[in-house]
C-alpha atoms as a PDB file:
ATOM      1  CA  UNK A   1     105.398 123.220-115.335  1.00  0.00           C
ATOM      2  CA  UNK A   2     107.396 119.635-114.727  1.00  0.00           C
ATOM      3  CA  UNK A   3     110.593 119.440-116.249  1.00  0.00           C
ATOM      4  CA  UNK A   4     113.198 117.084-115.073  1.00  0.00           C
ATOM      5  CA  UNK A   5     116.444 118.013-117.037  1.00  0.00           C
ATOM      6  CA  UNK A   6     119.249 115.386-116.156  1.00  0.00           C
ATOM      7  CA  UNK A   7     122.479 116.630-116.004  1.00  0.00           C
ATOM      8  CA  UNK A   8     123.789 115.661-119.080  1.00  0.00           C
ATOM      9  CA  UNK A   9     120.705 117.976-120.163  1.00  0.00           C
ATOM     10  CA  UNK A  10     121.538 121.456-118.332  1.00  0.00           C
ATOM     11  CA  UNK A  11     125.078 120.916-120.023  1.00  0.00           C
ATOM     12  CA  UNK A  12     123.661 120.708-123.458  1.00  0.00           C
ATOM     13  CA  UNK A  13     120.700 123.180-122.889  1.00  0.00           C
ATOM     14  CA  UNK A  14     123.450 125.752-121.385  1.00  0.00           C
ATOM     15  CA  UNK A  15     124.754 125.870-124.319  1.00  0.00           C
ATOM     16  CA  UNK A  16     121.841 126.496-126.577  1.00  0.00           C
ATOM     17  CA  UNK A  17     120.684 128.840-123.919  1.00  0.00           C
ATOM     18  CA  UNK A  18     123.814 130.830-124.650  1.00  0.00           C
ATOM     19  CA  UNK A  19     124.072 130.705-128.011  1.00  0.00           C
ATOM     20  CA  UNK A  20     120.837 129.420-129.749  1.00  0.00           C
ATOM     21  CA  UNK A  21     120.422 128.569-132.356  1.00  0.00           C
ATOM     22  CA  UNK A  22     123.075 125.962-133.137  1.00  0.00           C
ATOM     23  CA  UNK A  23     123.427 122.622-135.597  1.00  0.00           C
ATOM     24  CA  UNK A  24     124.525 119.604-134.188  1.00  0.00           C
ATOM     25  CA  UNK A  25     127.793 119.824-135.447  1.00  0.00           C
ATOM     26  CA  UNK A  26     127.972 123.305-133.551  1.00  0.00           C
ATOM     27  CA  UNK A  27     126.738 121.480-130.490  1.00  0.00           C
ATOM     28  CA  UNK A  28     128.736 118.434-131.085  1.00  0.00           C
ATOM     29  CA  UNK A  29     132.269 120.525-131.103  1.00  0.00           C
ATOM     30  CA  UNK A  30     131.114 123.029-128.097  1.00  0.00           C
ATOM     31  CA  UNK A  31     130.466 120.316-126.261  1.00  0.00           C
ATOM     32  CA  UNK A  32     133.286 117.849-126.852  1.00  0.00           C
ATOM     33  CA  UNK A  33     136.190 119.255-124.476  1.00  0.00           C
ATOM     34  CA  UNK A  34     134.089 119.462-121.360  1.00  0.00           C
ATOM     35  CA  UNK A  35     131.853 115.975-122.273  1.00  0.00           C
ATOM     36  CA  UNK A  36     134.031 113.756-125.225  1.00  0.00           C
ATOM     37  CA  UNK A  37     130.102 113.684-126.551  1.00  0.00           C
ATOM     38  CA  UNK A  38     130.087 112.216-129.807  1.00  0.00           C
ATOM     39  CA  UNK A  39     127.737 113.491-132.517  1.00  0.00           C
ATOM     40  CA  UNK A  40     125.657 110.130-131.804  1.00  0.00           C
ATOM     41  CA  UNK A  41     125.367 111.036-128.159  1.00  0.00           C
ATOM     42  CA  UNK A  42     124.266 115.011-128.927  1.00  0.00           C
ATOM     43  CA  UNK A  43     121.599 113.536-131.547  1.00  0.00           C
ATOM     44  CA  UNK A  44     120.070 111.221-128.304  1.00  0.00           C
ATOM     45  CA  UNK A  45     120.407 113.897-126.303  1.00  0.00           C
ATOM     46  CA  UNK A  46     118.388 116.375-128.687  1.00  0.00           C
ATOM     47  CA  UNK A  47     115.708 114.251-129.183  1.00  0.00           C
ATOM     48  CA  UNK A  48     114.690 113.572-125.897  1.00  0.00           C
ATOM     49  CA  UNK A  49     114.976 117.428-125.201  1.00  0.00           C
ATOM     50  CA  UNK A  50     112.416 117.431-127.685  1.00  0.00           C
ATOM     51  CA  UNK A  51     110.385 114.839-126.281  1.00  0.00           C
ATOM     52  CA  UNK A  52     110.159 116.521-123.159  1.00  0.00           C
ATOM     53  CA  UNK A  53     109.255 119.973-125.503  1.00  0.00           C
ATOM     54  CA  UNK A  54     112.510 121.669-123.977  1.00  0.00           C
ATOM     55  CA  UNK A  55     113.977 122.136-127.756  1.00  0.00           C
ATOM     56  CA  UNK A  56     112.559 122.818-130.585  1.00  0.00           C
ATOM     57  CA  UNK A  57     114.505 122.566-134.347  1.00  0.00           C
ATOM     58  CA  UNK A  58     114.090 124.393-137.938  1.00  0.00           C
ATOM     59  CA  UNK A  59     114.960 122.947-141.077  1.00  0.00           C
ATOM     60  CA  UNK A  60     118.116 125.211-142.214  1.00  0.00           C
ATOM     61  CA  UNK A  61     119.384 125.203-145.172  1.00  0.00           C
ATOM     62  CA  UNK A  62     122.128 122.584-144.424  1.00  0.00           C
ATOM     63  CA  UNK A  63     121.607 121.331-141.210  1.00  0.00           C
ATOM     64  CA  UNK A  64     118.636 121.918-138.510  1.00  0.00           C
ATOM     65  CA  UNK A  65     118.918 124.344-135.683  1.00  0.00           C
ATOM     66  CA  UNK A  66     117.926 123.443-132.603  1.00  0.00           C
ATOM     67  CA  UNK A  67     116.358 126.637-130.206  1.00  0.00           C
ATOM     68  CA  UNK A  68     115.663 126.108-126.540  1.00  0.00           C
ATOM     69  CA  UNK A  69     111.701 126.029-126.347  1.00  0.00           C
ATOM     70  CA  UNK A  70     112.043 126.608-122.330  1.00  0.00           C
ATOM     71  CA  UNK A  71     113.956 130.001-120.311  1.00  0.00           C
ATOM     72  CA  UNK A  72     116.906 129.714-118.573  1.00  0.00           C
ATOM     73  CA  UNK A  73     114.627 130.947-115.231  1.00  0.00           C
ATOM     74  CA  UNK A  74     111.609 128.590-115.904  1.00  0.00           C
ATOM     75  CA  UNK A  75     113.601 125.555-116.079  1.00  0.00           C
ATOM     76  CA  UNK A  76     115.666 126.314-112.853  1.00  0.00           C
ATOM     77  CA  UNK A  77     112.438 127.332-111.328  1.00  0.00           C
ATOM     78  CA  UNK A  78     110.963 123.733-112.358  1.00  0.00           C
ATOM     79  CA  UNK A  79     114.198 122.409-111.380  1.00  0.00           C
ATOM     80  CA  UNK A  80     114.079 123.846-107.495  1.00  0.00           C
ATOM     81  CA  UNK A  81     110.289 122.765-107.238  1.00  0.00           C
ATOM     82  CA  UNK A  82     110.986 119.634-107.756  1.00  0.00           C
ATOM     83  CA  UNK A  83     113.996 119.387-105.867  1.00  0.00           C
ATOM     84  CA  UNK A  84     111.914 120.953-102.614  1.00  0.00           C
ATOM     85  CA  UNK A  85     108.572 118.491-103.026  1.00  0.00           C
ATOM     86  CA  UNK A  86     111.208 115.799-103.338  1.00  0.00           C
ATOM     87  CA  UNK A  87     113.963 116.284-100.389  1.00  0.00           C
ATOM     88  CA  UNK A  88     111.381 119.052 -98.305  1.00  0.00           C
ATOM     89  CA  UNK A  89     108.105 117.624 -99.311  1.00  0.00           C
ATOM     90  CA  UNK A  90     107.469 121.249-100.798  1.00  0.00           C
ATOM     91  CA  UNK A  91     108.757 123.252 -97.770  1.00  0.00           C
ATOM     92  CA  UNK A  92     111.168 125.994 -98.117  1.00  0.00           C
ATOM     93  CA  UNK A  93     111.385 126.868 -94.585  1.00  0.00           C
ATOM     94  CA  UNK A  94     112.490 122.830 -93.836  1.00  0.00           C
ATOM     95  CA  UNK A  95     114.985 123.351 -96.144  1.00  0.00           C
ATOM     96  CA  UNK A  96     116.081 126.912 -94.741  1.00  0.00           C
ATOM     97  CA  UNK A  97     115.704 125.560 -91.497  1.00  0.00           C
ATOM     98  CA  UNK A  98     118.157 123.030 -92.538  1.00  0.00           C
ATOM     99  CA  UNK A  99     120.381 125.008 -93.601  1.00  0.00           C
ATOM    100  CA  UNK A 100     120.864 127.103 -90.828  1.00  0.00           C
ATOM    101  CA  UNK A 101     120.917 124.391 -88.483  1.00  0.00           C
ATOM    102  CA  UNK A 102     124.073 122.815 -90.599  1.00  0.00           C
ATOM    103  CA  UNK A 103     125.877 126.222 -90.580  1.00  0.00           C
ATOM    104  CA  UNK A 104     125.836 126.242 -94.651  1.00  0.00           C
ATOM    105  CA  UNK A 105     124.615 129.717 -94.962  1.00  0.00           C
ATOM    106  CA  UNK A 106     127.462 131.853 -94.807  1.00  0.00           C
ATOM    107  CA  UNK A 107     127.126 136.038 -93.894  1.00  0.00           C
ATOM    108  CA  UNK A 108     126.700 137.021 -97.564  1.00  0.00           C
ATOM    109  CA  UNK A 109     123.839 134.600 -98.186  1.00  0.00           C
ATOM    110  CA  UNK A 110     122.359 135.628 -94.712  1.00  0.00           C
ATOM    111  CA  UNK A 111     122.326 139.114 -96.323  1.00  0.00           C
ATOM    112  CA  UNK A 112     120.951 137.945 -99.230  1.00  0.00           C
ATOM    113  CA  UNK A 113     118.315 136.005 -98.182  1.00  0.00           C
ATOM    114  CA  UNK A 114     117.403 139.114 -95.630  1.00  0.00           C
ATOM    115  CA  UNK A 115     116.927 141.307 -98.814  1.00  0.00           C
ATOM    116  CA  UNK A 116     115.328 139.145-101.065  1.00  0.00           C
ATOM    117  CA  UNK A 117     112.971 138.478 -97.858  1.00  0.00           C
ATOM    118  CA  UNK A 118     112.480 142.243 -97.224  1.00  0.00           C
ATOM    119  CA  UNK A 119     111.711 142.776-101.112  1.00  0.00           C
ATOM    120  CA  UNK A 120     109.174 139.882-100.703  1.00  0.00           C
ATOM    121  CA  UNK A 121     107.139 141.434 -98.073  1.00  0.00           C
ATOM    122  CA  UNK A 122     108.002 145.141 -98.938  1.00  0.00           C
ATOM    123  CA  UNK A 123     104.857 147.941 -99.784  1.00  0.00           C
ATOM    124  CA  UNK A 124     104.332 146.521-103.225  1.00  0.00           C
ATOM    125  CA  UNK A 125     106.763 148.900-104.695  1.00  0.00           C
END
């Protein structure tokens, strides 16, 4: 799956994510503190979420409600594949290696990386 959510995107499908499904005017005022988004900008915003099939709406009985079409997890997942092919040309150990060699990994995410590794190659338990 390719989806390229900008991040103007991730804020507006974080929200829907957590609390689908919502109007505009639900979306509009959840978002407005943390963005100043006008109604205008969520209604942009919505429609190229559903151009890309990321949202989906329903006719309510006021107002439509807008549902995310796409999982939290599938569109991070989308979201790190693309950001490996395009900074690692698809390599995980480049970027690992990268990481270690800049000292960003601290001694929690050594452990975690050990455990998810360990799970990874475990007896198929």
């Amino acid at each position: 799956m390719r989806m390229n959510l900008s991040d103007s995107e991730w804020k507006l499908m974080n929200r829907l994510w957590d609390r689908a499904p919502m109007t505009i005017m639900e979306l509009t005022a959840a978002l407005r503190e943390e963005t100043g988004w006008s109604k205008n900008t969520v209604i942009t915003m919505l429609s190229r979420l559903e151009t890309k099939d990321a949202v989906r709406h329903e006719e309510g009985e006021r107002a439509k409600r807008y549902f995310p079409v796409i999982g939290r997890g599938d569109a991070a997942l989308a979201e790190t594949e693309s950001f490996l092919s395009k900074v690692y040309g698809g390599s995980l150990g480049l970027m690992m290696s990268a990481m270690v060699e800049s000292h960003a990994l601290t001694e929690a995410d050594i452990a975690d990386l050990s455990a998810i590794l360990e799970k990874a190659g475990g007896d198929g338990k």
